[in-house]
PDB file of N, CA and C in Angstrom:
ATOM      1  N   UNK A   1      80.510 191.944 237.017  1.00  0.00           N
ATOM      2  CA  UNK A   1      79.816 192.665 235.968  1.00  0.00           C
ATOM      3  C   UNK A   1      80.740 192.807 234.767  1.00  0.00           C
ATOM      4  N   UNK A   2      80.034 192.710 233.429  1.00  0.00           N
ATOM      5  CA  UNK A   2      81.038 193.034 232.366  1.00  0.00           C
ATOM      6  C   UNK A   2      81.932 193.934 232.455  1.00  0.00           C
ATOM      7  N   UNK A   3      83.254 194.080 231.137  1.00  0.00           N
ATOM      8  CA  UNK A   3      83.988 194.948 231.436  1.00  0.00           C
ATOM      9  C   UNK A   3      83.052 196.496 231.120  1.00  0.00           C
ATOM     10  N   UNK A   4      82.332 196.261 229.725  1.00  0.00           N
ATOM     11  CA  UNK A   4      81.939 197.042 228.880  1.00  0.00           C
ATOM     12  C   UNK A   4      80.596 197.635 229.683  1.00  0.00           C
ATOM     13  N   UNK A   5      80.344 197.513 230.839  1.00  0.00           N
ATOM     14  CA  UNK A   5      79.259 198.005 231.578  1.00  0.00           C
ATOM     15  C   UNK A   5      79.622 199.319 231.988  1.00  0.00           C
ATOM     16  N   UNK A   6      78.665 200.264 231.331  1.00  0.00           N
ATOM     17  CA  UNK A   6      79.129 201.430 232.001  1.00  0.00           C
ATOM     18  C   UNK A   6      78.615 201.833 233.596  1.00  0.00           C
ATOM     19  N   UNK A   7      78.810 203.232 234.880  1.00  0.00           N
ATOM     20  CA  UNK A   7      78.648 202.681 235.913  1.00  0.00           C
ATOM     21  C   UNK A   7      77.120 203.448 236.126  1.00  0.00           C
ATOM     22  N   UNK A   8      76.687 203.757 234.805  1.00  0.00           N
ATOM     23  CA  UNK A   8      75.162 203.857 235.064  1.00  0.00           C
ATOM     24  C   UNK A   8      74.586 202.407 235.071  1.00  0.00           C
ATOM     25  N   UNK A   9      74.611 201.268 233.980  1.00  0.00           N
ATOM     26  CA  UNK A   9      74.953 199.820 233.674  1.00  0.00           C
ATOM     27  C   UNK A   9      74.667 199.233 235.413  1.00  0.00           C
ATOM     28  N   UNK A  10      76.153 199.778 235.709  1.00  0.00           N
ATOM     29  CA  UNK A  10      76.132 198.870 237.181  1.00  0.00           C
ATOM     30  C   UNK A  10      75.392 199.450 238.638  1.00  0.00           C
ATOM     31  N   UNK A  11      74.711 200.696 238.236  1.00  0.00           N
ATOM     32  CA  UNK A  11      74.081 201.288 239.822  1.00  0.00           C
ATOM     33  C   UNK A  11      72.415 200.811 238.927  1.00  0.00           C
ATOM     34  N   UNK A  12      72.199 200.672 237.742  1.00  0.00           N
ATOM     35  CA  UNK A  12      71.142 199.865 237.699  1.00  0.00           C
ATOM     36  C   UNK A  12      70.967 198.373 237.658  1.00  0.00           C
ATOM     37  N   UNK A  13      71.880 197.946 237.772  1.00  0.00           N
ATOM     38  CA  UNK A  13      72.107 196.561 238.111  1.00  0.00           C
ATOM     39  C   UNK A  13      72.090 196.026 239.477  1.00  0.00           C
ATOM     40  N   UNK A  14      72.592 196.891 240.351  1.00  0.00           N
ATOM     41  CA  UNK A  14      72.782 196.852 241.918  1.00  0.00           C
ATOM     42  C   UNK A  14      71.231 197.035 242.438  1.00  0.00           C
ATOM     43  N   UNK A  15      70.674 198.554 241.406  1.00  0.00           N
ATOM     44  CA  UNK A  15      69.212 198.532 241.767  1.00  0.00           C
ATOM     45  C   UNK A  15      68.194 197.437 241.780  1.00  0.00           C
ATOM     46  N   UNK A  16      67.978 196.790 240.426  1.00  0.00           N
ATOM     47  CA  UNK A  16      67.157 195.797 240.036  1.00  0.00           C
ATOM     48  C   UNK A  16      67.689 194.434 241.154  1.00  0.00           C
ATOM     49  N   UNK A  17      68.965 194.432 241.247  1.00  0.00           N
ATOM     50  CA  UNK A  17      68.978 192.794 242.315  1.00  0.00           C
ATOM     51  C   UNK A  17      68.771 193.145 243.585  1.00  0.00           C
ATOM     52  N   UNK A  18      68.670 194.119 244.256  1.00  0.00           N
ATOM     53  CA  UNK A  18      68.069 194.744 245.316  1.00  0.00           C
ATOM     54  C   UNK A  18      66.961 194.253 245.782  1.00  0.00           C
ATOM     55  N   UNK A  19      66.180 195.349 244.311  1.00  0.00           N
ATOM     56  CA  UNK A  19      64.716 195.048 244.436  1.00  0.00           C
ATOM     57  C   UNK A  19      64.220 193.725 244.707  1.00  0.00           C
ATOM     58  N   UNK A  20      65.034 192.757 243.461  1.00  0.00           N
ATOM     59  CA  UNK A  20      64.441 191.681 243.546  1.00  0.00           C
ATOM     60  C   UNK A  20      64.465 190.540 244.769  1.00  0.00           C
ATOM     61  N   UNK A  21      65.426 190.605 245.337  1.00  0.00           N
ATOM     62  CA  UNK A  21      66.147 190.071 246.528  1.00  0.00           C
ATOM     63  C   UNK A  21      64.970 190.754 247.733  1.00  0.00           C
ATOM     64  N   UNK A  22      64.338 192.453 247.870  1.00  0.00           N
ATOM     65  CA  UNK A  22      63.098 192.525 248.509  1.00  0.00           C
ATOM     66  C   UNK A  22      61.900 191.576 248.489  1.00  0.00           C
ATOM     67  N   UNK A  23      62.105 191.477 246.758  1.00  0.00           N
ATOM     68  CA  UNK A  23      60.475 190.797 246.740  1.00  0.00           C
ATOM     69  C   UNK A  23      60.385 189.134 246.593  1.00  0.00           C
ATOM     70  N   UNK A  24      61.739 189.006 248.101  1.00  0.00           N
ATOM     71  CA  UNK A  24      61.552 187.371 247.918  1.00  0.00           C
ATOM     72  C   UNK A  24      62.731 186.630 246.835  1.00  0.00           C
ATOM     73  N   UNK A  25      63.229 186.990 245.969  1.00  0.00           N
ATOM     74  CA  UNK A  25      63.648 186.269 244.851  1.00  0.00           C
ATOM     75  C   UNK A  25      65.094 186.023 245.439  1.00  0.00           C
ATOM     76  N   UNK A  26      65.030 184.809 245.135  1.00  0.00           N
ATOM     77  CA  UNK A  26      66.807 184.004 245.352  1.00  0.00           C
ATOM     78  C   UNK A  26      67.693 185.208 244.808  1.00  0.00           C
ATOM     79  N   UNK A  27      69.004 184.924 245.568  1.00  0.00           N
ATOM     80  CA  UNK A  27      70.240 185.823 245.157  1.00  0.00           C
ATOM     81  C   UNK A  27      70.472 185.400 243.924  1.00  0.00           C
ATOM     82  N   UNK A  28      70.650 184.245 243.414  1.00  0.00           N
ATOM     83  CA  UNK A  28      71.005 183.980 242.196  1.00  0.00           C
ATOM     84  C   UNK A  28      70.084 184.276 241.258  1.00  0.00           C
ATOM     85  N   UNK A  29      68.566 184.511 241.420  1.00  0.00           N
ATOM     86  CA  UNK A  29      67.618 184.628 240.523  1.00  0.00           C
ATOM     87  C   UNK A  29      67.750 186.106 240.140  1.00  0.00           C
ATOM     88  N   UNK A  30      68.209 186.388 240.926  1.00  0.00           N
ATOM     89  CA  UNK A  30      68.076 188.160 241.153  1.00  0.00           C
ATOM     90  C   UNK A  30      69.169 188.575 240.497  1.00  0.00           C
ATOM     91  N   UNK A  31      70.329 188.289 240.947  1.00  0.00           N
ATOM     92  CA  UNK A  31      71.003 188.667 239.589  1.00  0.00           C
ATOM     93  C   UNK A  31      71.004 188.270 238.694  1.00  0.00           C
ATOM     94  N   UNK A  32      70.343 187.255 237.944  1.00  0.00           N
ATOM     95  CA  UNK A  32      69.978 186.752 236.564  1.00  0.00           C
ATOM     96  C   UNK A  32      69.061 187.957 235.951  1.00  0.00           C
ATOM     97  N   UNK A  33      67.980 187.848 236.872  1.00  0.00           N
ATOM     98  CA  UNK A  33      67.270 189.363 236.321  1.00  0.00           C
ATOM     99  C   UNK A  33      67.314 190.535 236.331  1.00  0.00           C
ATOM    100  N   UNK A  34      68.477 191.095 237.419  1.00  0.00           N
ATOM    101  CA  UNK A  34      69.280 192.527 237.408  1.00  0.00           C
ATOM    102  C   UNK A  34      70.342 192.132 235.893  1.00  0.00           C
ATOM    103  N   UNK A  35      71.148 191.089 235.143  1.00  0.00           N
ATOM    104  CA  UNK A  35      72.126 191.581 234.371  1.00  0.00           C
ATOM    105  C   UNK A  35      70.989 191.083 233.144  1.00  0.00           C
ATOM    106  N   UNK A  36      70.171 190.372 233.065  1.00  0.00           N
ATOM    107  CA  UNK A  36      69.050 190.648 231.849  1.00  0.00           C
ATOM    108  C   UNK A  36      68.671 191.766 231.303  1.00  0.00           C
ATOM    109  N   UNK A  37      68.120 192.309 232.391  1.00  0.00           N
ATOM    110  CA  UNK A  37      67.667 193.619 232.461  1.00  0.00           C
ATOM    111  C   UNK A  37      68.520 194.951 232.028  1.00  0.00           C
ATOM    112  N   UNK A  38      69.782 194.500 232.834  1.00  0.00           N
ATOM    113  CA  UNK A  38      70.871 196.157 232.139  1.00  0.00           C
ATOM    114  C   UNK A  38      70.630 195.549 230.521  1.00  0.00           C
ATOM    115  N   UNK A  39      70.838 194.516 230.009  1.00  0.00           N
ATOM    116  CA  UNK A  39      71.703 194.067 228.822  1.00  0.00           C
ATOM    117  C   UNK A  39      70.507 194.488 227.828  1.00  0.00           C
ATOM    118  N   UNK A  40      69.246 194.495 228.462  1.00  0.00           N
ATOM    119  CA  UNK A  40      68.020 194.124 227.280  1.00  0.00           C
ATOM    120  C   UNK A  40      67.928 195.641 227.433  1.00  0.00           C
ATOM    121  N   UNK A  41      68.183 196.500 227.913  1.00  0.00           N
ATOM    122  CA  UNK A  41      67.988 198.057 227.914  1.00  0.00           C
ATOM    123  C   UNK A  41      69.607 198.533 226.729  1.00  0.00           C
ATOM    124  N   UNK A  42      70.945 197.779 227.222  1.00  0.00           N
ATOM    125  CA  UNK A  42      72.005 198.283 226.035  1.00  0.00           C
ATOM    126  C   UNK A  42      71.657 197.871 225.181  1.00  0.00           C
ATOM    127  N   UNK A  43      70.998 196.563 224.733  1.00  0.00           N
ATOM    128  CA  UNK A  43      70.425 195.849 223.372  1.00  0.00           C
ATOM    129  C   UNK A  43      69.836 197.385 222.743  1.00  0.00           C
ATOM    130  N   UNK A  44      68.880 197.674 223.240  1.00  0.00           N
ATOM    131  CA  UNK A  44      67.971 198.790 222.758  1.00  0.00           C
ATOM    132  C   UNK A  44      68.394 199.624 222.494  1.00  0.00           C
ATOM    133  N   UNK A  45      69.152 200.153 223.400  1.00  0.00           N
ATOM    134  CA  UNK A  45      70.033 201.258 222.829  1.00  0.00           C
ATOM    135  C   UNK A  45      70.829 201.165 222.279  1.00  0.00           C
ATOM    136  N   UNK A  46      71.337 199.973 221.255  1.00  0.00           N
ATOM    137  CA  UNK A  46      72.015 199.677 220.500  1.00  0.00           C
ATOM    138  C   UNK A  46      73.543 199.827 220.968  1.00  0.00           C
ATOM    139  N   UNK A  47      74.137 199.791 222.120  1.00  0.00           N
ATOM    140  CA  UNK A  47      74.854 199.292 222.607  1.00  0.00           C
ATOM    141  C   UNK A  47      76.006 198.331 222.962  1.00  0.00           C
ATOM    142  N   UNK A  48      75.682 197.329 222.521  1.00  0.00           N
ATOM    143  CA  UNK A  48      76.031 196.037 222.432  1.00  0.00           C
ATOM    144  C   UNK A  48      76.818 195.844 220.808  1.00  0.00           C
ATOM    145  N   UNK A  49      77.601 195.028 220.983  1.00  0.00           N
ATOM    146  CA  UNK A  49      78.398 195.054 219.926  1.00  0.00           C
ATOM    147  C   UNK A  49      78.019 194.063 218.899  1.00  0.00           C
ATOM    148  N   UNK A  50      77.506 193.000 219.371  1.00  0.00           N
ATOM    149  CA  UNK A  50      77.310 191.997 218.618  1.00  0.00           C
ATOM    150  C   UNK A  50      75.312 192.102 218.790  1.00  0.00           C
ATOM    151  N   UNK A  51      74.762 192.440 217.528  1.00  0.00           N
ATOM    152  CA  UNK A  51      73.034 192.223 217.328  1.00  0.00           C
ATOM    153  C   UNK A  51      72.613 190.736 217.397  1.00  0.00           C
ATOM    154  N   UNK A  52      73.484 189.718 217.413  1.00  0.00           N
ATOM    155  CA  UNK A  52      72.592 188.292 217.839  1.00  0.00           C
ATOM    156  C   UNK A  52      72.951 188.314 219.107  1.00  0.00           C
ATOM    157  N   UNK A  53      72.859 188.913 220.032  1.00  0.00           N
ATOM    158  CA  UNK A  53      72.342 188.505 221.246  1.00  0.00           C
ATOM    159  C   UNK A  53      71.005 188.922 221.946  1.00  0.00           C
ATOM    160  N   UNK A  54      70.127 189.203 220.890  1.00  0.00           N
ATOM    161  CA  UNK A  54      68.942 189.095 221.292  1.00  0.00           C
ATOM    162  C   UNK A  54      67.934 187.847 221.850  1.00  0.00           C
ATOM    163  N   UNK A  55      68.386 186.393 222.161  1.00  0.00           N
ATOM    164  CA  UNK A  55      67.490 186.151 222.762  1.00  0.00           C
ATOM    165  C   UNK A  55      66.978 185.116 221.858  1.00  0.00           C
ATOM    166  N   UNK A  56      66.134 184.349 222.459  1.00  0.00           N
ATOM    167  CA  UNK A  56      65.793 183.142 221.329  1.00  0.00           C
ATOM    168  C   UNK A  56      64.037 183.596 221.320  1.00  0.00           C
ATOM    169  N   UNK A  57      63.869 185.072 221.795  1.00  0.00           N
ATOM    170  CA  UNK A  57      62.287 185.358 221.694  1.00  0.00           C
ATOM    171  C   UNK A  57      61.384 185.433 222.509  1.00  0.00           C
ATOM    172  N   UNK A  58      60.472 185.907 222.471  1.00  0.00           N
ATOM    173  CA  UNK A  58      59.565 185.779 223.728  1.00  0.00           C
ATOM    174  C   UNK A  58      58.665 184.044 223.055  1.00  0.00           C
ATOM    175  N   UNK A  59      58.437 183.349 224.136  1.00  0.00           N
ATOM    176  CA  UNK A  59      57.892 181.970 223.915  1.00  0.00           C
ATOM    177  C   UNK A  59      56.625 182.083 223.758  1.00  0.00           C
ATOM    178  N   UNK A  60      56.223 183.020 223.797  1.00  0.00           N
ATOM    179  CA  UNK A  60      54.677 183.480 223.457  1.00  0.00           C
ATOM    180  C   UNK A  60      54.397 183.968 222.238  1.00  0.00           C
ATOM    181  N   UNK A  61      55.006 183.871 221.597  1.00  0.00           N
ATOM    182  CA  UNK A  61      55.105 184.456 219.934  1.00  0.00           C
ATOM    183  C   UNK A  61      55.511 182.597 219.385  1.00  0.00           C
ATOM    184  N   UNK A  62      54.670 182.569 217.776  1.00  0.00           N
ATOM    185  CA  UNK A  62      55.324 181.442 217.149  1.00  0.00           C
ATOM    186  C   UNK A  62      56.170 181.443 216.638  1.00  0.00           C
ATOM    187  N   UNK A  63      56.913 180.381 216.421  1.00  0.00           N
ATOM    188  CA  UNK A  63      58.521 180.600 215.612  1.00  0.00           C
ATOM    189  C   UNK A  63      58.472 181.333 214.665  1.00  0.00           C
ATOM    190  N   UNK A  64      57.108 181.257 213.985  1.00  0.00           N
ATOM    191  CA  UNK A  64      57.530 182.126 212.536  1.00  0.00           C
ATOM    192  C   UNK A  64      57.149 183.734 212.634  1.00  0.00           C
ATOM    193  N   UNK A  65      57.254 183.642 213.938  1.00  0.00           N
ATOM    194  CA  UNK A  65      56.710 185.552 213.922  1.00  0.00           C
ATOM    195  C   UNK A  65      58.143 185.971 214.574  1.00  0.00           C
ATOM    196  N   UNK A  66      59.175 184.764 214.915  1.00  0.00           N
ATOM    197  CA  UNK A  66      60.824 185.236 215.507  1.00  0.00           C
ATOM    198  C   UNK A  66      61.796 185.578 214.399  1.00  0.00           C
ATOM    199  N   UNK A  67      62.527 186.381 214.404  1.00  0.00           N
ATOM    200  CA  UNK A  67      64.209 186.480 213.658  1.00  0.00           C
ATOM    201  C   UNK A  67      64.603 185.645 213.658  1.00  0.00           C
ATOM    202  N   UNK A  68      65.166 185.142 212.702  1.00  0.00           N
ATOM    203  CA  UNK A  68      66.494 184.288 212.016  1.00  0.00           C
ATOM    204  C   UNK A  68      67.116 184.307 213.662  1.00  0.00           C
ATOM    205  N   UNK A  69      67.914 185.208 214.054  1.00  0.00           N
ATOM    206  CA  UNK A  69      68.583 185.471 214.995  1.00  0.00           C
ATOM    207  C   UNK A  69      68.074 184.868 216.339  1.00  0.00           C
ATOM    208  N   UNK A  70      66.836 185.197 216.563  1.00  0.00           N
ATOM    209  CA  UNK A  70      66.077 184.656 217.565  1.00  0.00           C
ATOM    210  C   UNK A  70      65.955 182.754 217.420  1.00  0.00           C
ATOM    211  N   UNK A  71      65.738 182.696 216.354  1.00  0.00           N
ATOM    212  CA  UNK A  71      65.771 180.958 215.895  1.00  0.00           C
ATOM    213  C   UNK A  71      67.116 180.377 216.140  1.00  0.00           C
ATOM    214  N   UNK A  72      67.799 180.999 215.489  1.00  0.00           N
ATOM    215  CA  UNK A  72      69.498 180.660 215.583  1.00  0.00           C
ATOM    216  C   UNK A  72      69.859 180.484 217.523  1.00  0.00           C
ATOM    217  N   UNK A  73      69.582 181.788 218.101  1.00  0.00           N
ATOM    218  CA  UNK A  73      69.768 181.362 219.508  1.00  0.00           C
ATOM    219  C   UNK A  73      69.169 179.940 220.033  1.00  0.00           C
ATOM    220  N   UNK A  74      67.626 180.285 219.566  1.00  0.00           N
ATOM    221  CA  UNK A  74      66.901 178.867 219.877  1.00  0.00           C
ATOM    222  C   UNK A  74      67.642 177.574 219.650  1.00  0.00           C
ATOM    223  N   UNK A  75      68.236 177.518 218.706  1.00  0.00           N
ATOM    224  CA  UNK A  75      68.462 176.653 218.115  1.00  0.00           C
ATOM    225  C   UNK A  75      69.982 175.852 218.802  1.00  0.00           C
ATOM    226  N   UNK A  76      70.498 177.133 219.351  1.00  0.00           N
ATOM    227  CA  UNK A  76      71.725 176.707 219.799  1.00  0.00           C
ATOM    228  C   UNK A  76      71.751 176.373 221.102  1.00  0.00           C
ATOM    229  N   UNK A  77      70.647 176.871 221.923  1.00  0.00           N
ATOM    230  CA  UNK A  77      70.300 176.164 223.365  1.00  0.00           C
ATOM    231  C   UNK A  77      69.673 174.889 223.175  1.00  0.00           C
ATOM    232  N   UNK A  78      69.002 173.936 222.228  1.00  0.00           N
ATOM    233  CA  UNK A  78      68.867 173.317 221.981  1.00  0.00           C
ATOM    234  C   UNK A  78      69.656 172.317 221.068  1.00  0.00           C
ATOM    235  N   UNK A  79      70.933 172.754 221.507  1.00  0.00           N
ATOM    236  CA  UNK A  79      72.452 172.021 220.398  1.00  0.00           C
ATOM    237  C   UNK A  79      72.025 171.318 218.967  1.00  0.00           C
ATOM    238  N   UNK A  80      71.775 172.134 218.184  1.00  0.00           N
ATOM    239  CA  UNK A  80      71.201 171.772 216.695  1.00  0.00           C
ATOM    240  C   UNK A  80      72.104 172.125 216.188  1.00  0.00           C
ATOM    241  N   UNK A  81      72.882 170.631 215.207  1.00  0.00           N
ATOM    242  CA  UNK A  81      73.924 170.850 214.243  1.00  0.00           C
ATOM    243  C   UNK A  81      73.821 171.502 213.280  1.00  0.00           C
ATOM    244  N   UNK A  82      74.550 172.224 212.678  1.00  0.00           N
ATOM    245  CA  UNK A  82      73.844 173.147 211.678  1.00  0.00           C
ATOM    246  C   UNK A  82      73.265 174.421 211.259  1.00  0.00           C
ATOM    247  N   UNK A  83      73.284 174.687 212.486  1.00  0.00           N
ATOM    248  CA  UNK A  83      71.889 175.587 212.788  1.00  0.00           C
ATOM    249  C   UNK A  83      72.668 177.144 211.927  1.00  0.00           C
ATOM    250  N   UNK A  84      73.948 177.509 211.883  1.00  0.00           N
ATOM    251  CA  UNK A  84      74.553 178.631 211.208  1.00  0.00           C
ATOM    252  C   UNK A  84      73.867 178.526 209.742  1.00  0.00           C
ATOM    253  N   UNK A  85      73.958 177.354 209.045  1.00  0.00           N
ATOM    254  CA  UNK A  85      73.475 177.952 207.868  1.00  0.00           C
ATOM    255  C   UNK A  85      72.287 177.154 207.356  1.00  0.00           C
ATOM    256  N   UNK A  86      71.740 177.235 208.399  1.00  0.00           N
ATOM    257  CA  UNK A  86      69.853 176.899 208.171  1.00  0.00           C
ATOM    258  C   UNK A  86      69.158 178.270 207.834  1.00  0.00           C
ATOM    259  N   UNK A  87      68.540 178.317 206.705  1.00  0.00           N
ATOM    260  CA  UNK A  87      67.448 179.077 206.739  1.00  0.00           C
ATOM    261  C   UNK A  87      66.443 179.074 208.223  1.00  0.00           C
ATOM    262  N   UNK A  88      65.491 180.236 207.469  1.00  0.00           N
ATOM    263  CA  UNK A  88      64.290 180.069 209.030  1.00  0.00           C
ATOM    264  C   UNK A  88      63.679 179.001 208.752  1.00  0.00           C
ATOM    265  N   UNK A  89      62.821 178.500 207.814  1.00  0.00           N
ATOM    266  CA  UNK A  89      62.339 177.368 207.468  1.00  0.00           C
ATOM    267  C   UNK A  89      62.829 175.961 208.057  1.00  0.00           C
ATOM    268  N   UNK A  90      64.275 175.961 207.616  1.00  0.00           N
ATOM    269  CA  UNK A  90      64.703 175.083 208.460  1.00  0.00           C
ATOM    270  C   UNK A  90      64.973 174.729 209.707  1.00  0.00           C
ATOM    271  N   UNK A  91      65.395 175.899 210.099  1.00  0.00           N
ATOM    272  CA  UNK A  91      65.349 175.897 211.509  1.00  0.00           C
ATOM    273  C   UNK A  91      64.433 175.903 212.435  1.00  0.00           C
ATOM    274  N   UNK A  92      62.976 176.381 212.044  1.00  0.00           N
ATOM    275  CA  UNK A  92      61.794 176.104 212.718  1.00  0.00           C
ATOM    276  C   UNK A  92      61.483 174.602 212.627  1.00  0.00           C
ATOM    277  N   UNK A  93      61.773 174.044 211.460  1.00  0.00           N
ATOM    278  CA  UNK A  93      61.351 172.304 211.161  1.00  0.00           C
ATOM    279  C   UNK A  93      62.672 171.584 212.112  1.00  0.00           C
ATOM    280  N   UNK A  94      63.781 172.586 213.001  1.00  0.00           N
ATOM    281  CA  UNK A  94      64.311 171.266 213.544  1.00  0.00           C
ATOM    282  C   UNK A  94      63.953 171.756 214.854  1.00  0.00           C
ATOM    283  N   UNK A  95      63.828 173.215 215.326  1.00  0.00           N
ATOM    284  CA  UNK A  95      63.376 173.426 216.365  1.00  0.00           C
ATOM    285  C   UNK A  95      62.235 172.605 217.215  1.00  0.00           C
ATOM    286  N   UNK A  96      61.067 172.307 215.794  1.00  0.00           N
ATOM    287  CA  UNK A  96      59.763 171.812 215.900  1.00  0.00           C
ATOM    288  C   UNK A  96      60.646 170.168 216.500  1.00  0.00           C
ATOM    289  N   UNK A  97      61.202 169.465 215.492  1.00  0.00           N
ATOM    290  CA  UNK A  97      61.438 168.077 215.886  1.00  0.00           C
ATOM    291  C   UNK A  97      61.959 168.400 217.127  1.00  0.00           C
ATOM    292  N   UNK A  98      63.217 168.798 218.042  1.00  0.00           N
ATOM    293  CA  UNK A  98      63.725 168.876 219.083  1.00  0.00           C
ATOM    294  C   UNK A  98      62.387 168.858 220.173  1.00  0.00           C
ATOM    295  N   UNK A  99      61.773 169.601 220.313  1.00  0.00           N
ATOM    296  CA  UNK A  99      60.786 170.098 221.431  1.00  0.00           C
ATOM    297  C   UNK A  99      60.376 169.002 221.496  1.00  0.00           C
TER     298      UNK A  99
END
């Protein structure tokens, strides 16, 4: 677990891969979605030190309803040169070509 996890952080982290590990879910899946889960709750609570780690978006929303930030992630799981100083515009037109 991170350093910066506090040990409320980690007895809800222990909780959620628990659970998930009950309802069937691989060990590894489970902690993917127990440290999602602490991180997307410190996100919120503003927590977190760095604000682009929000996520490249929910995929159910269109690019142009995402953050810069959200595109930029996108963009970087999808290794797009450039992608720091692309506008959104642009970055949706390379997102679009990649897919």
């Amino acid at each position: 677990m991170p350093e910066e996890w506090s040990k409320k952080d980690e007895r809800q982290y222990e909780h959620v891969k628990e659970s998930q590990k009950e309802r069937g879910t691989s060990a590894d899946r489970a902690k993917e979605i127990a440290a999602r889960t602490v991180n997307k709750q410190r996100r919120e609570e503003g927590r977190t030190p760095n604000k682009q780690t929000q996520g490249s978006g929910n995929p159910n929303r269109s690019l142009e309803d995402r953050s810069v930030d959200e595109l930029r992630n996108r963009a970087k799981e999808l290794d797009i040169e450039g992608r720091s100083s692309m506008k959104k515009d642009e970055l949706i037109k390379a997102i679009r070509a990649r897919n």
